[in-house]
N, C-alpha and C. Protein backbone atom coordinates (compact mmCIF):
# COMPACT_ATOMS: atom_id res chain seq x y z
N UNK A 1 -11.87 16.12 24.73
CA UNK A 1 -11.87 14.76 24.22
C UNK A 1 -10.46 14.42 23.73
N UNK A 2 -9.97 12.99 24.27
CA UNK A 2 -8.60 13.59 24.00
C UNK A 2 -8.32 12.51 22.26
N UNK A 3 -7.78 12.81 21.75
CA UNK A 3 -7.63 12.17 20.42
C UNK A 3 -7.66 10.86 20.63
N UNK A 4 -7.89 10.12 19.51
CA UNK A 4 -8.12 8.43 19.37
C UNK A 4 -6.94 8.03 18.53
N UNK A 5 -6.14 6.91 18.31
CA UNK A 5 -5.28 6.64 17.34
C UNK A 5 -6.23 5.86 16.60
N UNK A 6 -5.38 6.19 15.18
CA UNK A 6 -6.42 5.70 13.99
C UNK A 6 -4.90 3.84 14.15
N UNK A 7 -6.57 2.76 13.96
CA UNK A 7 -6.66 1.77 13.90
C UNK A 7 -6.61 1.03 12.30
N UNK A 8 -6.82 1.82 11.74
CA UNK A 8 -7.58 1.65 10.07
C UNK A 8 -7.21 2.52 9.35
N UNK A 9 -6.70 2.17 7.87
CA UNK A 9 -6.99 3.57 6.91
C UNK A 9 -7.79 2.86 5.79
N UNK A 10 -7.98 3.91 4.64
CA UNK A 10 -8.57 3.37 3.68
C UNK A 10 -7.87 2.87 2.46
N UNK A 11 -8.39 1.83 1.52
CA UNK A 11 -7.23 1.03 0.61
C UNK A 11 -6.23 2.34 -0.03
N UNK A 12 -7.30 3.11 -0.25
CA UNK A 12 -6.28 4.71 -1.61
C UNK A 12 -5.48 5.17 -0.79
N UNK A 13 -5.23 5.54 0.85
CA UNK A 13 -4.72 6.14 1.51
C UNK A 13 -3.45 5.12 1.52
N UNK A 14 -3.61 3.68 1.95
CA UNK A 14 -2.76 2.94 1.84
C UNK A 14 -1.59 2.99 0.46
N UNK A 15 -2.55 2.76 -0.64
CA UNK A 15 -1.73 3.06 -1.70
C UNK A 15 -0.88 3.70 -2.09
N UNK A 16 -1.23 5.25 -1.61
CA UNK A 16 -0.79 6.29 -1.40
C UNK A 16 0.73 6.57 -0.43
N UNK A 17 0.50 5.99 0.83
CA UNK A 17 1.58 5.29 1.87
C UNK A 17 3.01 4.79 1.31
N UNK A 18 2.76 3.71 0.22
CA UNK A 18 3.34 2.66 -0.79
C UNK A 18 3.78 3.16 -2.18
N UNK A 19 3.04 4.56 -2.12
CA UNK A 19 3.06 4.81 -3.55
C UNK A 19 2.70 3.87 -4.86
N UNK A 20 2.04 3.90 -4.61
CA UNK A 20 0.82 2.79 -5.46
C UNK A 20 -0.20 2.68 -6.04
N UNK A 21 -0.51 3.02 -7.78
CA UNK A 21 -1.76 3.31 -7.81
C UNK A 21 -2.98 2.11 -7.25
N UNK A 22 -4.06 2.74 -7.99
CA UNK A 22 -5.70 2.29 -7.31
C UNK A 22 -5.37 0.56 -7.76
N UNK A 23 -5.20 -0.06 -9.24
CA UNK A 23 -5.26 -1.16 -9.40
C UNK A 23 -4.13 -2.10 -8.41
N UNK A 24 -3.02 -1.70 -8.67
CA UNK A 24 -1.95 -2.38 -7.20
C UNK A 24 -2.32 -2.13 -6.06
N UNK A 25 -2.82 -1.48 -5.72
CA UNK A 25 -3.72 -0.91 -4.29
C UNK A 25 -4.55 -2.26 -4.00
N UNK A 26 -5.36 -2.52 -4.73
CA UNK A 26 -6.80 -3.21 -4.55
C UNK A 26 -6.21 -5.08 -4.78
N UNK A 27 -5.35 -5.05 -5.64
CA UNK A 27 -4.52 -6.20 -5.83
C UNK A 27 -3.96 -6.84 -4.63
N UNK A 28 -3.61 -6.06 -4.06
CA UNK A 28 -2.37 -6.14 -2.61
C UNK A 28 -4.02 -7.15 -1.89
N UNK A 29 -4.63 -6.04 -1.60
CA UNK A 29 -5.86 -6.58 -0.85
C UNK A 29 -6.77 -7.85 -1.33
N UNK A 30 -6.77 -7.92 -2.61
CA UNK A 30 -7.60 -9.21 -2.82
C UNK A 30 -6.18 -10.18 -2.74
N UNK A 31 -4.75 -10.51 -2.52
CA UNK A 31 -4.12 -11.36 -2.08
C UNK A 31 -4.00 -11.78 -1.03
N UNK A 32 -5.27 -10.47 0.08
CA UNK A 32 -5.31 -10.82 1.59
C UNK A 32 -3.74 -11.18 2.70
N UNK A 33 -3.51 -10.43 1.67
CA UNK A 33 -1.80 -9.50 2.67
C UNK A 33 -2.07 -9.23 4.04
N UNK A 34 -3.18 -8.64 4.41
CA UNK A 34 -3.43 -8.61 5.32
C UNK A 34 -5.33 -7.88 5.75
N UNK A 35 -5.60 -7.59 7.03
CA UNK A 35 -6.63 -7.55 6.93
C UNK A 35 -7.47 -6.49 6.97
N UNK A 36 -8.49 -6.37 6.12
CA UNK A 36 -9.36 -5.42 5.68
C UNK A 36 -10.82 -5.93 6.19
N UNK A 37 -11.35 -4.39 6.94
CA UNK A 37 -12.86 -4.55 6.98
C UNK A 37 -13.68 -3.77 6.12
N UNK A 38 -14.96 -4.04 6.21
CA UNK A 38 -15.99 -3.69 5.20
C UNK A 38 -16.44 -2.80 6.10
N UNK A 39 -16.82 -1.21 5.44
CA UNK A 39 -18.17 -0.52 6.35
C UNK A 39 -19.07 0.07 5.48
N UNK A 40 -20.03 -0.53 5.94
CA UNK A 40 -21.15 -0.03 5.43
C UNK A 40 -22.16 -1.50 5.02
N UNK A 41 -23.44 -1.27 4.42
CA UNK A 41 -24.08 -2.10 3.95
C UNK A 41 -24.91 -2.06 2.52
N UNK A 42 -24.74 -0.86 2.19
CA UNK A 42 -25.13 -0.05 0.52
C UNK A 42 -24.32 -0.45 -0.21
N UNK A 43 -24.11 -1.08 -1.34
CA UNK A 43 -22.95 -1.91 -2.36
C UNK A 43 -22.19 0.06 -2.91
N UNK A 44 -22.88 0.99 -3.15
CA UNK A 44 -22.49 1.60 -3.76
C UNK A 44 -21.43 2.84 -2.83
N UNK A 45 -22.02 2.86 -1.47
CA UNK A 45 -21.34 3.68 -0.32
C UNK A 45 -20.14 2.66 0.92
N UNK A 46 -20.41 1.89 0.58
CA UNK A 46 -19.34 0.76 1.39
C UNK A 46 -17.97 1.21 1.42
N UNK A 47 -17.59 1.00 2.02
CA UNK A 47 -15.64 1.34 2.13
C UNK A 47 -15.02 0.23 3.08
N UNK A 48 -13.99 -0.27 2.38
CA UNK A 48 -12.71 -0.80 2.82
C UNK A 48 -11.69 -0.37 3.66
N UNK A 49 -12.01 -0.96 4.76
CA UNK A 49 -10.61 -0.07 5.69
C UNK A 49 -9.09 -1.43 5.41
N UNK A 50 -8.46 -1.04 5.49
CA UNK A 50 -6.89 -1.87 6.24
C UNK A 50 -6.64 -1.47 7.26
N UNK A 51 -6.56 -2.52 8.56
CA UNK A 51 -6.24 -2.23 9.60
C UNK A 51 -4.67 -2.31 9.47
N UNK A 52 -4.72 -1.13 10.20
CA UNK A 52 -3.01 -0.69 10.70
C UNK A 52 -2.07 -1.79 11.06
N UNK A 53 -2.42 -2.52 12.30
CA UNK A 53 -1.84 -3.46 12.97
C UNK A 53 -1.47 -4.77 12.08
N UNK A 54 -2.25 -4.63 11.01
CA UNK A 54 -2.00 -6.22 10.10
C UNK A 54 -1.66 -5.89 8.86
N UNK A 55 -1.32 -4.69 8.54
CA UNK A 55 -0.71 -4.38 7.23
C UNK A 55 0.66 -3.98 7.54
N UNK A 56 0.74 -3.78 9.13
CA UNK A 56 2.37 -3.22 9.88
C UNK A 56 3.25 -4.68 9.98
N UNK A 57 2.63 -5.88 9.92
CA UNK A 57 2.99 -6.73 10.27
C UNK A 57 3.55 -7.63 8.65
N UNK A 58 2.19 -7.79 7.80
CA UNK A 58 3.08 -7.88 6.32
C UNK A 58 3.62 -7.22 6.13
N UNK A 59 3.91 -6.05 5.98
CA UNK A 59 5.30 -4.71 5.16
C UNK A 59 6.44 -5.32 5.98
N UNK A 60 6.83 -5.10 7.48
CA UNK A 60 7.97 -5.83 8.26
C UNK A 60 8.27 -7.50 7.76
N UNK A 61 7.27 -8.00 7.03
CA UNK A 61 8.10 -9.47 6.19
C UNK A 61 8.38 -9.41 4.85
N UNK A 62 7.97 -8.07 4.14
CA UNK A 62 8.04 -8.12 2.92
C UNK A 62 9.09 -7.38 2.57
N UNK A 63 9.91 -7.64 0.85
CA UNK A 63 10.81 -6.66 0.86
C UNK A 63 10.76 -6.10 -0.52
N UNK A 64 9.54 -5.98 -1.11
CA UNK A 64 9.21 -5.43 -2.29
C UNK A 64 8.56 -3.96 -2.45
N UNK A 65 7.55 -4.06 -1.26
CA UNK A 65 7.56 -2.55 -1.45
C UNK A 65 7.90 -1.60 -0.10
N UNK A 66 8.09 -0.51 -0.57
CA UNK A 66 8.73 0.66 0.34
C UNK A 66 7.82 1.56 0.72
N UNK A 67 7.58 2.12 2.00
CA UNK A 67 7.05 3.24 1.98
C UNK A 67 7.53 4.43 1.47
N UNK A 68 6.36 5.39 0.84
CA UNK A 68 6.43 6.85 0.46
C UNK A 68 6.94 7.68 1.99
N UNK A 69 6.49 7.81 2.82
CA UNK A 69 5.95 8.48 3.68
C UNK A 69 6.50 7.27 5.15
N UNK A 70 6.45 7.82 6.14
CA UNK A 70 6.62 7.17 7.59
C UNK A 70 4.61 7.43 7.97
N UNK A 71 4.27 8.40 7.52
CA UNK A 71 2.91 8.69 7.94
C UNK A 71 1.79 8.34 6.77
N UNK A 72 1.02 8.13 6.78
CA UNK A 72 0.16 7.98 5.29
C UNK A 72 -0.06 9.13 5.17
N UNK A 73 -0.22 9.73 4.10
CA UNK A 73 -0.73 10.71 3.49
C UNK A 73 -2.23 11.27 3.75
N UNK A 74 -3.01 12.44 4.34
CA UNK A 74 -3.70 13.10 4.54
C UNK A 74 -4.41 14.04 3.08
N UNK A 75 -5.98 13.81 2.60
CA UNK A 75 -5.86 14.89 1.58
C UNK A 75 -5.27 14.62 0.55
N UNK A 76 -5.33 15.95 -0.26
CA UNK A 76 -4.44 15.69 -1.38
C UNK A 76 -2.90 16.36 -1.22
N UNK A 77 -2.47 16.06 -0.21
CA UNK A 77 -1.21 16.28 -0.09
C UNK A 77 -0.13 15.28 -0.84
N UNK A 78 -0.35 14.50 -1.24
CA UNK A 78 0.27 13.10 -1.57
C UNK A 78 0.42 13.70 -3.12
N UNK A 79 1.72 13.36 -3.83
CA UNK A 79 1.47 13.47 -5.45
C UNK A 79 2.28 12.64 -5.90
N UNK A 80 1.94 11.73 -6.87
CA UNK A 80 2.29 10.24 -7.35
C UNK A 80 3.37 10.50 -8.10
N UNK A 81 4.36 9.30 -7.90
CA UNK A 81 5.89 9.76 -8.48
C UNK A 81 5.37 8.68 -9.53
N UNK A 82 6.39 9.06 -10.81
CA UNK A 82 5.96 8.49 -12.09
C UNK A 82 6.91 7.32 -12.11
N UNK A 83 6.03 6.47 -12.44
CA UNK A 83 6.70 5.13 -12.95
C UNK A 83 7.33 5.13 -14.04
N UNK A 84 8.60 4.13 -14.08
CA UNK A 84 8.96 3.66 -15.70
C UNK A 84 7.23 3.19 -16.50
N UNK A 85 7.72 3.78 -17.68
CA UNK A 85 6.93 3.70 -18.64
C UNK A 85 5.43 3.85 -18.18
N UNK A 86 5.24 4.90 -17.70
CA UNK A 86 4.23 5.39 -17.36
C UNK A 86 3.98 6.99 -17.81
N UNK A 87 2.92 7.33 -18.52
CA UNK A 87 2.55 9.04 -18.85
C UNK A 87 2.11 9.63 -17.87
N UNK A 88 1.69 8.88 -16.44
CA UNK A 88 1.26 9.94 -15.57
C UNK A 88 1.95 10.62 -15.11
């Protein structure tokens, strides 16, 4: 089977990408930056994808944030660089 390219990631993975926690993460997306689908139909198991193709297209007009990474982050391989005035 030969591999599929991923179309979608998920908002935390994105964040993660951007270096960004969960609340700027989810922010980006309710400004509809670009476009996100819904999966699922359970309010409590549902997930948010960002498609690749329309979040590649806002970042190339924007010039505020930077990627972490050329690749998104996999796992917990990712470890969050600390902000000004931040304890994490």
């Amino acid at each position: 089977m030969a591999d599929k390219e991923r179309t979608s990631i998920s908002v935390p993975e994105m964040g993660k990408w951007l270096g960004l926690g969960k609340t700027e993460s989810y922010w980006l997306v309710k400004k509809q930056y670009f476009k996100v689908v819904t999966v699922g139909v359970n309010p409590k198991t549902r997930k948010m994808r960002v498609l690749l193709d329309s979040f590649e297209k806002w970042y190339a007009g924007q010039t505020h944030y930077k990627k972490v990474t050329e690749e998104p982050p996999i796992g917990d391989t990712y470890h969050h660089k600390k902000r000004r005035g931040s304890d994490v």
